[in-house]
Protein backbone atom coordinates (compact mmCIF):
# COMPACT_ATOMS: atom_id res chain seq x y z
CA UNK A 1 117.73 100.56 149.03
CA UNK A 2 121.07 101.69 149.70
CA UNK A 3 122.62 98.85 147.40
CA UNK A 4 119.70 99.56 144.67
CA UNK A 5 120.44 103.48 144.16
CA UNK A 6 124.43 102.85 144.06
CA UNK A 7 123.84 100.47 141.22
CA UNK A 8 121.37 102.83 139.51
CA UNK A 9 123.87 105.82 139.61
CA UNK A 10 126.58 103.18 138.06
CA UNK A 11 123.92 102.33 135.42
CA UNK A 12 123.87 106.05 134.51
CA UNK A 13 127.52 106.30 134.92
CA UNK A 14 127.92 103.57 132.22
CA UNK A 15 125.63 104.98 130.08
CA UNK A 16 127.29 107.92 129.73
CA UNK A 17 130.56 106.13 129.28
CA UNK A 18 129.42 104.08 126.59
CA UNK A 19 127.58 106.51 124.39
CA UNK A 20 130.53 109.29 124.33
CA UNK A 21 132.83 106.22 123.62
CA UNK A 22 131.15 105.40 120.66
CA UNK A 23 131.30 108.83 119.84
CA UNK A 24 135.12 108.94 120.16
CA UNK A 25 135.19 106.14 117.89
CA UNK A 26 132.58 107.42 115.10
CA UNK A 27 135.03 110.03 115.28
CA UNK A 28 137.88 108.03 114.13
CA UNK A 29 135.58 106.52 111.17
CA UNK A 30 134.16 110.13 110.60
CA UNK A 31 138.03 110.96 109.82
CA UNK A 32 138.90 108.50 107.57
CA UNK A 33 135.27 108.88 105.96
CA UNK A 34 136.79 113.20 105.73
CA UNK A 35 140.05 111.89 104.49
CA UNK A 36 138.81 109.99 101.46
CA UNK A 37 135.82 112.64 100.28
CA UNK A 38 139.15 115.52 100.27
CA UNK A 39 141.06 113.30 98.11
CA UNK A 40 137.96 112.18 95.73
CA UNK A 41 136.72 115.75 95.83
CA UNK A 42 139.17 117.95 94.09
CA UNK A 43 138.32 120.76 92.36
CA UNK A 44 139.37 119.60 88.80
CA UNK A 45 136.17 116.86 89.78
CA UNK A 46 133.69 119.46 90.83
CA UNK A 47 134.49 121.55 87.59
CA UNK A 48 133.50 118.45 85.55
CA UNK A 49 130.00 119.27 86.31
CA UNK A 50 129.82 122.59 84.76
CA UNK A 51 131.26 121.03 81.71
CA UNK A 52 128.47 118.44 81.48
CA UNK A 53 126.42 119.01 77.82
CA UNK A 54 123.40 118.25 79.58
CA UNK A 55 123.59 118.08 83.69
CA UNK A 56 120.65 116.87 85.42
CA UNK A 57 117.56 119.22 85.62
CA UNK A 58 117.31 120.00 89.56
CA UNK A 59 114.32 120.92 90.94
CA UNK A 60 114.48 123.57 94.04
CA UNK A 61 111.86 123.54 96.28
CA UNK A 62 111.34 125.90 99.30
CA UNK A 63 108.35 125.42 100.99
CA UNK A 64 107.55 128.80 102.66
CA UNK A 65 104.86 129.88 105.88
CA UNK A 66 104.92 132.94 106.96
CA UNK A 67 108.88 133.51 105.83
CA UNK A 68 108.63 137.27 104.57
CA UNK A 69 111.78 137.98 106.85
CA UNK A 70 114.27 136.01 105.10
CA UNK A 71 112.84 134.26 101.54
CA UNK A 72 114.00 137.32 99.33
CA UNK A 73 117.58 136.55 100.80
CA UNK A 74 117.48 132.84 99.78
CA UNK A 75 116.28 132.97 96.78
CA UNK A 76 118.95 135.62 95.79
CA UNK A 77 121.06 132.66 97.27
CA UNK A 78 119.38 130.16 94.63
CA UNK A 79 119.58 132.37 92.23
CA UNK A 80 123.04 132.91 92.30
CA UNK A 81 123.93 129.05 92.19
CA UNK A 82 126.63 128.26 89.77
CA UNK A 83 124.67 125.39 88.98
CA UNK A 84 122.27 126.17 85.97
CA UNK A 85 120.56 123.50 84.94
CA UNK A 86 117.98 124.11 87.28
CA UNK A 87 114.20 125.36 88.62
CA UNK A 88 113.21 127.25 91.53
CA UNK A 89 109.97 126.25 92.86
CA UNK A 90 108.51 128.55 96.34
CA UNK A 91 105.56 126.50 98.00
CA UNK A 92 103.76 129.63 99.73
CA UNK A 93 101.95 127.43 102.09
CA UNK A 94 98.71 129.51 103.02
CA UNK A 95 101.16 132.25 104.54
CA UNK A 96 99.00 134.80 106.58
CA UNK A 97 101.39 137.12 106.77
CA UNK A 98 102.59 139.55 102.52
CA UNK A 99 104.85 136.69 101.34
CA UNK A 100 103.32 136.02 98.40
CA UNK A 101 102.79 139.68 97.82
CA UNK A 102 106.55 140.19 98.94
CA UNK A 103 107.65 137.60 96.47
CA UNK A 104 105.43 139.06 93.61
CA UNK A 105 106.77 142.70 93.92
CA UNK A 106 110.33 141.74 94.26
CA UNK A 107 110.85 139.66 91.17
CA UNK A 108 107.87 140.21 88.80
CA UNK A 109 106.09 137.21 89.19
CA UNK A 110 102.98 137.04 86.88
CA UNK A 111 99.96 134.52 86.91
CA UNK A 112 101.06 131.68 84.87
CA UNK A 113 98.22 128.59 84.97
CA UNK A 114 100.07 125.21 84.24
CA UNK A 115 98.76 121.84 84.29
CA UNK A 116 100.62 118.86 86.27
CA UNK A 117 99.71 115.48 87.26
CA UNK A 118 99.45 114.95 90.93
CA UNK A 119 101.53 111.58 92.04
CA UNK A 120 101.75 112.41 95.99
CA UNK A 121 98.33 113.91 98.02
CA UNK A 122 98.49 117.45 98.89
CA UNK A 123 95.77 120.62 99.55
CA UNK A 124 94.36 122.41 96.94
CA UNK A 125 96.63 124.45 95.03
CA UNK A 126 95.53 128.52 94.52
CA UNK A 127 97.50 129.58 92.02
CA UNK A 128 100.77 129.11 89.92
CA UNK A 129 103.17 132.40 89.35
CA UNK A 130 106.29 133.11 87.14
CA UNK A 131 108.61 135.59 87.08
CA UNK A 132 109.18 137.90 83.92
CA UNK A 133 112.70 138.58 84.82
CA UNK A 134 113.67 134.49 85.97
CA UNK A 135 111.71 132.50 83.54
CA UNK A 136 113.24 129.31 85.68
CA UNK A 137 112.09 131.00 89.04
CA UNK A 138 108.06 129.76 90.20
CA UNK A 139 106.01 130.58 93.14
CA UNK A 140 102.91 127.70 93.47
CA UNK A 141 100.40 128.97 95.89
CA UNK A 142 98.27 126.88 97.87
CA UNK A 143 95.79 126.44 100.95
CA UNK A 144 98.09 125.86 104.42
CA UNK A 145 98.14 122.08 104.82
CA UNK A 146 99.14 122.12 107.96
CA UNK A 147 102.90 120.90 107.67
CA UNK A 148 105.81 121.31 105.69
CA UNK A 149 105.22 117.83 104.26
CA UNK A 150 101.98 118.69 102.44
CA UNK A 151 103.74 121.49 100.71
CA UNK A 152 106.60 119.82 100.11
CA UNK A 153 104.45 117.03 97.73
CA UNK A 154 103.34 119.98 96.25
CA UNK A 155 106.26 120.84 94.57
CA UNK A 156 107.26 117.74 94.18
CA UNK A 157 104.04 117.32 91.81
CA UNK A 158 104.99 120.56 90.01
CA UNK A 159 108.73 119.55 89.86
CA UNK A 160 110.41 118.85 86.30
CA UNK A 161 113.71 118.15 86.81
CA UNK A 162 114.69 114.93 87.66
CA UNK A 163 116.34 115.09 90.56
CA UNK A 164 114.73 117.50 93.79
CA UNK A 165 116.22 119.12 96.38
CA UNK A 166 113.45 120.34 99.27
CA UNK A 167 114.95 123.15 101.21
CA UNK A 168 113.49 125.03 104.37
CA UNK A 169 113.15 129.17 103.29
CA UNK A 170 115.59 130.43 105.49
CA UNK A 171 118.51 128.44 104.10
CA UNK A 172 121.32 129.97 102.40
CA UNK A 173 123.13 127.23 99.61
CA UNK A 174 126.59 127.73 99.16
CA UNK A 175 126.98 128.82 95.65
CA UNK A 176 128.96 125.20 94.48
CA UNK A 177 126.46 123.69 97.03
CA UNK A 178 124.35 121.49 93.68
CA UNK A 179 127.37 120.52 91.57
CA UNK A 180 128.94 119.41 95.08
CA UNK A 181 125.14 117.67 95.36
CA UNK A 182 124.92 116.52 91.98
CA UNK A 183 128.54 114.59 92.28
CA UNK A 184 127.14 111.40 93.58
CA UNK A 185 124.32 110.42 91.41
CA UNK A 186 126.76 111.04 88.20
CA UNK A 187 129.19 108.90 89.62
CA UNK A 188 127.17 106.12 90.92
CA UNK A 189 124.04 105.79 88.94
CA UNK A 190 121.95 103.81 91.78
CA UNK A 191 122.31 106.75 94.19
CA UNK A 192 118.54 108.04 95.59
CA UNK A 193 119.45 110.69 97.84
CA UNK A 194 122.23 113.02 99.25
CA UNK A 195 122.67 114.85 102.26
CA UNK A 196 124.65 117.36 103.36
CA UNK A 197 126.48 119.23 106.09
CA UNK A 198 124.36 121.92 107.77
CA UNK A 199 125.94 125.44 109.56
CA UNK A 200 124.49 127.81 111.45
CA UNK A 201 124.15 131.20 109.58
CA UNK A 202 123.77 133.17 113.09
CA UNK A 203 126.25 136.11 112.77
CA UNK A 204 127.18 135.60 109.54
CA UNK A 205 126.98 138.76 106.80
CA UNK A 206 124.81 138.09 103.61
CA UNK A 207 126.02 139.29 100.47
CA UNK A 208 123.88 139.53 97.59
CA UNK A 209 122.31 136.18 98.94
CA UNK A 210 125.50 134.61 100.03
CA UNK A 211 127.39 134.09 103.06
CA UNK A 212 130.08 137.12 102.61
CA UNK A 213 131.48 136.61 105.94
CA UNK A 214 131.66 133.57 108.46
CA UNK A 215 131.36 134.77 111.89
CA UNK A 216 130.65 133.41 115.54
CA UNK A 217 126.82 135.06 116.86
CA UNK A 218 126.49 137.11 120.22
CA UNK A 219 124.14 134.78 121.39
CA UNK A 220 125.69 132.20 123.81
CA UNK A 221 122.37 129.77 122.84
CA UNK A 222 123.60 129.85 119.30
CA UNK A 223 127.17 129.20 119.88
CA UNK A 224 125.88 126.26 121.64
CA UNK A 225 124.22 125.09 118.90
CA UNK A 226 126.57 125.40 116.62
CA UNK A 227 128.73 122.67 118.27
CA UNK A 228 125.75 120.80 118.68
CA UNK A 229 125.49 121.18 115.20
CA UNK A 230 129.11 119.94 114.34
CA UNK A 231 129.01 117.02 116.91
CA UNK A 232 125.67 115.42 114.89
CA UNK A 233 126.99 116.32 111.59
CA UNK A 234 130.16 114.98 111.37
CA UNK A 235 130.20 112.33 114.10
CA UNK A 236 126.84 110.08 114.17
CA UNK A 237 125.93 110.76 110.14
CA UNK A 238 129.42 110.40 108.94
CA UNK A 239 130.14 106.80 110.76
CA UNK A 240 126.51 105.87 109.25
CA UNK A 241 127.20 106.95 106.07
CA UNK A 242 130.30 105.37 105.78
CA UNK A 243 128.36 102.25 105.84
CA UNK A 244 125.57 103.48 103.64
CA UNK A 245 122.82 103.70 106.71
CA UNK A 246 122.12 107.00 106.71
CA UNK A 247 118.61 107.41 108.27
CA UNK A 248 118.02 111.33 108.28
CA UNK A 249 118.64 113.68 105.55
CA UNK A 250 118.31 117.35 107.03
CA UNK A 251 115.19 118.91 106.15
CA UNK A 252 117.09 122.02 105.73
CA UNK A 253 119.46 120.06 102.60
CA UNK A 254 118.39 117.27 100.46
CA UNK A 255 118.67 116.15 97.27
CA UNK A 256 116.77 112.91 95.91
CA UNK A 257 115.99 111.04 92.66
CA UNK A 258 112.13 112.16 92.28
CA UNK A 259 110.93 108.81 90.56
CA UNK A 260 112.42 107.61 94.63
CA UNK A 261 110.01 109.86 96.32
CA UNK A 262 107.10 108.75 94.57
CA UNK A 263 108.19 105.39 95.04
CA UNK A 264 107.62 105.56 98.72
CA UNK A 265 104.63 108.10 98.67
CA UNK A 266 106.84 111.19 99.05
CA UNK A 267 106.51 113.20 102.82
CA UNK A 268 103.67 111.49 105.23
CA UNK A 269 101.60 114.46 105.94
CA UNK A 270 100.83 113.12 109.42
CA UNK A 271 105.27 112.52 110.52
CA UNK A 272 105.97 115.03 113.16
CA UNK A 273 110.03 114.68 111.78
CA UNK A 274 109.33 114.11 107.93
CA UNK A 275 112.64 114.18 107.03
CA UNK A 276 113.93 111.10 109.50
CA UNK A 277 110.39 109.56 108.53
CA UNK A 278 111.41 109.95 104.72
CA UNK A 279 114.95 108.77 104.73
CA UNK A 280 114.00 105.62 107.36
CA UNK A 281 111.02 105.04 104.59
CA UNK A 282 113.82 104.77 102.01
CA UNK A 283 116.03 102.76 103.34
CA UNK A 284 113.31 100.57 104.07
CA UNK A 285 112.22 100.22 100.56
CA UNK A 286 115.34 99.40 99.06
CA UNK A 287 117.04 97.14 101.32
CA UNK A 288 113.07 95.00 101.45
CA UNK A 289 112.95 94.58 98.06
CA UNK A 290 117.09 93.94 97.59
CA UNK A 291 117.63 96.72 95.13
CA UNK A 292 120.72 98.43 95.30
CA UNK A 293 120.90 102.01 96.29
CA UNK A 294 123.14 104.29 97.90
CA UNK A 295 122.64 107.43 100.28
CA UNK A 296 125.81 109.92 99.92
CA UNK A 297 126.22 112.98 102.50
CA UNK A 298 128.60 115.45 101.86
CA UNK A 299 130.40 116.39 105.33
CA UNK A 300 131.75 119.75 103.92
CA UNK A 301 129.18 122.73 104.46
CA UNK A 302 126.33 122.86 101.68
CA UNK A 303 123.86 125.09 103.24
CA UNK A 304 123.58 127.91 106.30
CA UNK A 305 120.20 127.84 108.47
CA UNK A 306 118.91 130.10 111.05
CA UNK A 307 118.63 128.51 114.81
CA UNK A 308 116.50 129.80 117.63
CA UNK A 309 118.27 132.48 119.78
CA UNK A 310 115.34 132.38 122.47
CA UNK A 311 114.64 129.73 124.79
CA UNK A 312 110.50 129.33 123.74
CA UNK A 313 111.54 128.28 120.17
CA UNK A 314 114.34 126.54 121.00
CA UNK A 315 111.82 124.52 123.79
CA UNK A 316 108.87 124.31 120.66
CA UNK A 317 111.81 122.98 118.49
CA UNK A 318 113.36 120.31 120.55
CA UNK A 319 110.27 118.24 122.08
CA UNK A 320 109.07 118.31 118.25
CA UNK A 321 112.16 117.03 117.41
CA UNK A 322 111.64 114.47 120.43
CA UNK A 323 108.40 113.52 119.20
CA UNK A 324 109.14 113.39 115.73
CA UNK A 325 112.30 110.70 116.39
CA UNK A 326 110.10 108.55 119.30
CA UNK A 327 107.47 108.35 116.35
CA UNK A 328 109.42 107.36 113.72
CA UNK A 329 111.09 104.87 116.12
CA UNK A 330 107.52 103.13 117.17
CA UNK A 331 106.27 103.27 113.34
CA UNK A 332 109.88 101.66 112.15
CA UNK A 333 110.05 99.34 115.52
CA UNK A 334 110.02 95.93 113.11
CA UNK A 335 113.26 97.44 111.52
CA UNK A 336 115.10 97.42 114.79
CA UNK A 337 116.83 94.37 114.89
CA UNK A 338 115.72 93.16 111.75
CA UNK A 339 118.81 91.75 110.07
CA UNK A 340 116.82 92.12 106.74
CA UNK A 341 117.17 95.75 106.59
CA UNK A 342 121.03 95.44 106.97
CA UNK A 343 123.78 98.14 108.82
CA UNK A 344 119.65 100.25 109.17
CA UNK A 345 118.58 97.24 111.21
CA UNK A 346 120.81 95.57 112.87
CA UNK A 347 123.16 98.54 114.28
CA UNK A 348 121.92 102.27 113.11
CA UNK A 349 118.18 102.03 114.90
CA UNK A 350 119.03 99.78 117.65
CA UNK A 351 122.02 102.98 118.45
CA UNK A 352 119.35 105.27 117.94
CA UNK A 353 116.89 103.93 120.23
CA UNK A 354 118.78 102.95 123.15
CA UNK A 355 121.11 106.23 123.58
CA UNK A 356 118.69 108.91 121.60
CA UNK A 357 115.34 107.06 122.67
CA UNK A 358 116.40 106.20 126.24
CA UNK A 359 119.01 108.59 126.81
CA UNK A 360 117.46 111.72 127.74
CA UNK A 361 115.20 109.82 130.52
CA UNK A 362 118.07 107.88 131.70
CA UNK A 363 120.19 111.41 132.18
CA UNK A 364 117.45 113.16 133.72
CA UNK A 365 116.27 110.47 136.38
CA UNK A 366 120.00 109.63 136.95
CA UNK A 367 120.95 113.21 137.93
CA UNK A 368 117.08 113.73 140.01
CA UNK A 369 117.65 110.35 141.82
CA UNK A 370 121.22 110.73 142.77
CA UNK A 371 120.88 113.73 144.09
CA UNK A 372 117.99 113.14 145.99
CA UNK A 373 119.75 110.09 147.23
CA UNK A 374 122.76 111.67 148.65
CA UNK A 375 120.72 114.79 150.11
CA UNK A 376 118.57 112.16 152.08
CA UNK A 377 121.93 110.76 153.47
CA UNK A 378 121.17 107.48 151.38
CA UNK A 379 124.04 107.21 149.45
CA UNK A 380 127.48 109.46 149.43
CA UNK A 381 127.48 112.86 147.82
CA UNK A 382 130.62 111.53 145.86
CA UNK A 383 128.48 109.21 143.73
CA UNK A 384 126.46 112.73 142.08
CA UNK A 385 129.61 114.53 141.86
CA UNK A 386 131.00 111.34 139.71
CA UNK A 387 128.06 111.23 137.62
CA UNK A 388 128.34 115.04 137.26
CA UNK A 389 132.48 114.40 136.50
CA UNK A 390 131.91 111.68 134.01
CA UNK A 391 128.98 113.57 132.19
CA UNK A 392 130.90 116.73 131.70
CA UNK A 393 134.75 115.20 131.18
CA UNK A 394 132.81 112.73 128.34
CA UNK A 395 130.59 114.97 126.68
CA UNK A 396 133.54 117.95 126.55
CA UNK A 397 135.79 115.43 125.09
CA UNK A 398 133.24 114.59 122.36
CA UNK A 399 132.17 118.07 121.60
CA UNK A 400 135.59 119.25 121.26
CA UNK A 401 136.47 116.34 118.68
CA UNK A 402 133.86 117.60 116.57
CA UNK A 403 134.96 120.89 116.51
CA UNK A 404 138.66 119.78 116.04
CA UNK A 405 136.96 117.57 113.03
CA UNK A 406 135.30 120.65 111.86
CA UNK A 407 138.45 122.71 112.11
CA UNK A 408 140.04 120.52 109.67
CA UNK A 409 137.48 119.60 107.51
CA UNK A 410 135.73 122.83 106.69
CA UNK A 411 138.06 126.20 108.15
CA UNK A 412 134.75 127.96 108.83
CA UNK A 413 135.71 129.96 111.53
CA UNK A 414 139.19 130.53 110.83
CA UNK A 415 140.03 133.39 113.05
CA UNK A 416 141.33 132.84 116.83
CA UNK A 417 138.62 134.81 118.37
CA UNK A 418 136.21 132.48 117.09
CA UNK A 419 137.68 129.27 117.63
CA UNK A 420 138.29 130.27 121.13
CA UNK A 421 134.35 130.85 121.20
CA UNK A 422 133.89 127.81 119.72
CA UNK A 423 136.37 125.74 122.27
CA UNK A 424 134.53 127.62 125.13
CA UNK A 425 131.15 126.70 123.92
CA UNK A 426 131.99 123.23 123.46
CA UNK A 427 132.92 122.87 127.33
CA UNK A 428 130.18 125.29 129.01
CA UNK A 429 127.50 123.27 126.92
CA UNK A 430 127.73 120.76 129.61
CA UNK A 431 126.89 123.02 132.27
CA UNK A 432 123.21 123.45 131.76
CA UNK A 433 122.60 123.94 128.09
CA UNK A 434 122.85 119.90 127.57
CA UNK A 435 120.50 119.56 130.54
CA UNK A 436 118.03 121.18 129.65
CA UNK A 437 117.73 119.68 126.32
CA UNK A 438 117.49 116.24 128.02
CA UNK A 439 114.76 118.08 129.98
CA UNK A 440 112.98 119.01 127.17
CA UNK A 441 113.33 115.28 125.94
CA UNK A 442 111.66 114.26 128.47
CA UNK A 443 108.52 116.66 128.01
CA UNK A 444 108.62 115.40 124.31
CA UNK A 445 108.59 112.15 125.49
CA UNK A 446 105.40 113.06 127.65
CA UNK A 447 103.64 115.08 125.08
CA UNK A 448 104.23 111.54 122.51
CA UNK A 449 102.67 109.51 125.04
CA UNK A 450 99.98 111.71 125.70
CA UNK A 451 99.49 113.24 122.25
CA UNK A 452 99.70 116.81 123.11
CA UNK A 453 102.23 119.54 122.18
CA UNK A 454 102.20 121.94 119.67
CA UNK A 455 104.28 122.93 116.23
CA UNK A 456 105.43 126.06 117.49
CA UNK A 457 106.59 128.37 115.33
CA UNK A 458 110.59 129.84 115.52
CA UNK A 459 111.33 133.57 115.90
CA UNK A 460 113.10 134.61 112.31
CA UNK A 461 115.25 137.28 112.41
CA UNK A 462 116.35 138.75 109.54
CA UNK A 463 120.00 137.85 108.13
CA UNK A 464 123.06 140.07 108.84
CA UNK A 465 123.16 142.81 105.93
């Protein structure tokens, strides 16, 4: 017994080894993959957008529940996009609470009945509005289907523009954010989709719809997440997408080639985590049928989202997120390992299922059974406090390499107060936060198995004025 729990604490041990290695070393292709994108993306390139005769029509879509708090903010943000060639379209999703009314009153939006065909399913749509004052800004308001995916095909139905960009309400685009976007598919014409770098707007000031100041929030959960945020950002995506196997566009940023959503069927209505579901759905599609494709992401900061600042959201949030990658995982299982869906299949979903899929049961049964081991006398204390050692010297090391990546790469939080926040986060993560959220994986995993758990809805708070 003795022989079998020292070899399961090693196990652990390894684990943990292995998957912040690999980390370290998608941080060294992550820096190369920075490198190249500064030199390819100088500002003489991005102005060549603006100068286009006829830039791609881009299709906005923000669909909105219940989002009265913060929707007049971001779509002052959209609004004030130095992109032009484009179209706002608000999903109001059945909201229960004035944010159709809200929307109305704030920028003149008049009935406006307009007929569209309907490629992807979706419920039944209520009513289409457009505003007297921004002819290119419409409101499309429909019965709640129940997830962001149903309203999501709705506006891709109503879309015109060629290219669509679904964005959750409280998001707040950088103003260069779609010529930054657009970049890809004008330089390589069989790109489908592009992804982008996500921050965390906690703290920051809004301006007229913009982020007028960058700064660090009071709340120690959100500093935590924002170097939770920088360590998935610009480690994992940036080593897959320097092999073009990027397998999850944020739902809070993405652009896509609409004929490439309909392609697939656009958002599954029944994915818990429709935007993994989507991308994995793409990939799928084009590396099956051997037509060539290519899935940028931008690792410079395109958008700013709010994150939960209390612990029941933040709980709701990550065992959806749990179940939402476990059931993309089982419904893509033929892809892992399947050499015909390339970098995707062979490497990307195997990494993904092994230290996302396993990892949070492995961490929490490692620490429970160790412990309980070595208070029953039947192994040495030393072998917890190792496991403890190696989990928090690793995942520092890791989290701090992100936000040394993010230092360089972006400058967001340029002043010393805030990178010493920032530096402090990154290490006191490990003591507790990053438990519990392999906790909480665990309860995901249970409510999968089981079926049960709930969408849970996230606190807003309104933005900084």
């Amino acid at each position: 017994m003795t022989e079998a729990l020292v070899a399961f604490s090693m196990v652990v041990a390894a684990y943990f080894v292995l998957w912040n290695t690999s980390q370290i070393v998608m941080g060294g292709v992550a820096s190369r993959f920075v490198w190249r994108y500064l030199r390819r993306r100088t500002p003489r390139n991005r102005a060549l957008v603006g100068r286009l005769a006829s830039p791609p029509v881009v299709s906005l879509i923000v669909p909105a529940y219940n989002e009265a708090l913060t929707i007049v903010d971001s779509i002052r943000a959209l609004l004030a996009l130095e992109y032009e060639s484009r179209e706002i379209v608000i999903v109001n999703d059945g909201s229960s609470d004035d944010t159709l009314a809200l929307l109305r009153r704030t920028f003149s939006m008049l009935p406006a009945p307009v007929a569209f065909p309907n490629p992807l399913s979706c419920a039944a749509v209520r009513g289409i509005y457009r505003s007297v004052r921004q002819p290119d800004l419409i409101v499309i308001d429909k019965e709640n289907g129940g997830c962001k995916s149903d309203a999501a095909n709705a506006g891709i139905n109503a879309a015109s523009g060629k290219l669509v960009m679904i964005i959750d309400a409280d998001t707040v685009l950088e103003p260069d954010a779609l010529s930054r976007a657009v970049l890809p598919f004008l330089e390589d014409p069989s790109t489908i989709a592009v992804g982008g770098n996500v921050a965390v707007a906690n703290g920051c000031r809004i301006e007229d719809g913009r982020i007028g100041e960058v700064a660090m929030p009071r709340s120690w959960l959100a500093r935590f997440q924002i170097v939770e945020y920088m360590r998935s950002f610009l480690l994992f995506r940036l080593a897959c997408a320097s092999a073009n196997g990027v397998v999850l566009i944020s739902g809070a940023f993405g652009l896509f080639r609409r004929d490439a959503m309909i392609a697939v069927g656009g958002y599954d209505r029944t994915a818990i985590g429709e935007d993994m579901d989507l991308t994995v759905r793409l990939q799928q599609f084009y590396r099956t049928q051997r037509r060539p494709f290519h899935i940028a992401f931008d690792p410079l900061p395109l958008c700013s989202t709010q994150v939960p600042e209390d612990i029941q959201s933040l709980r709701l949030q990550r065992c959806r997120w749990r179940r939402g990658l476990l059931q993309v995982l089982w419904r893509r299982r033929r892809l892992i390992g399947n050499p015909r869906a390339g970098v995707v299949g062979t490497l990307v979903l195997p990494y993904i299922a092994v230290f996302e899929g396993l990892g949070p049961l492995l961490e929490v049964s490692g620490y429970a059974i160790t412990a309980a081991a070595a208070a029953l006398g039947l192994v040495e204390w030393r072998h917890f406090r190792l496991l403890l050692l190696i989990s928090f010297l690793f995942g520092a090391s890791v989290t701090l390499l992100a936000v040394l990546l993010s230092d360089v790469t972006t400058r967001r939080y340029w002043r010393s107060r805030d990178l010493a926040l920032l530096m402090a986060a990154a290490v006191l993560e490990n003591c507790g936060y990053r438990q519990l959220n392999a906790w909480w994986g665990c309860v995901g995993t249970v409510q999968a198995w089981t079926g049960t758990g709930k969408w849970g809805e996230m606190k807003r708070r309104a933005f900084e004025p």
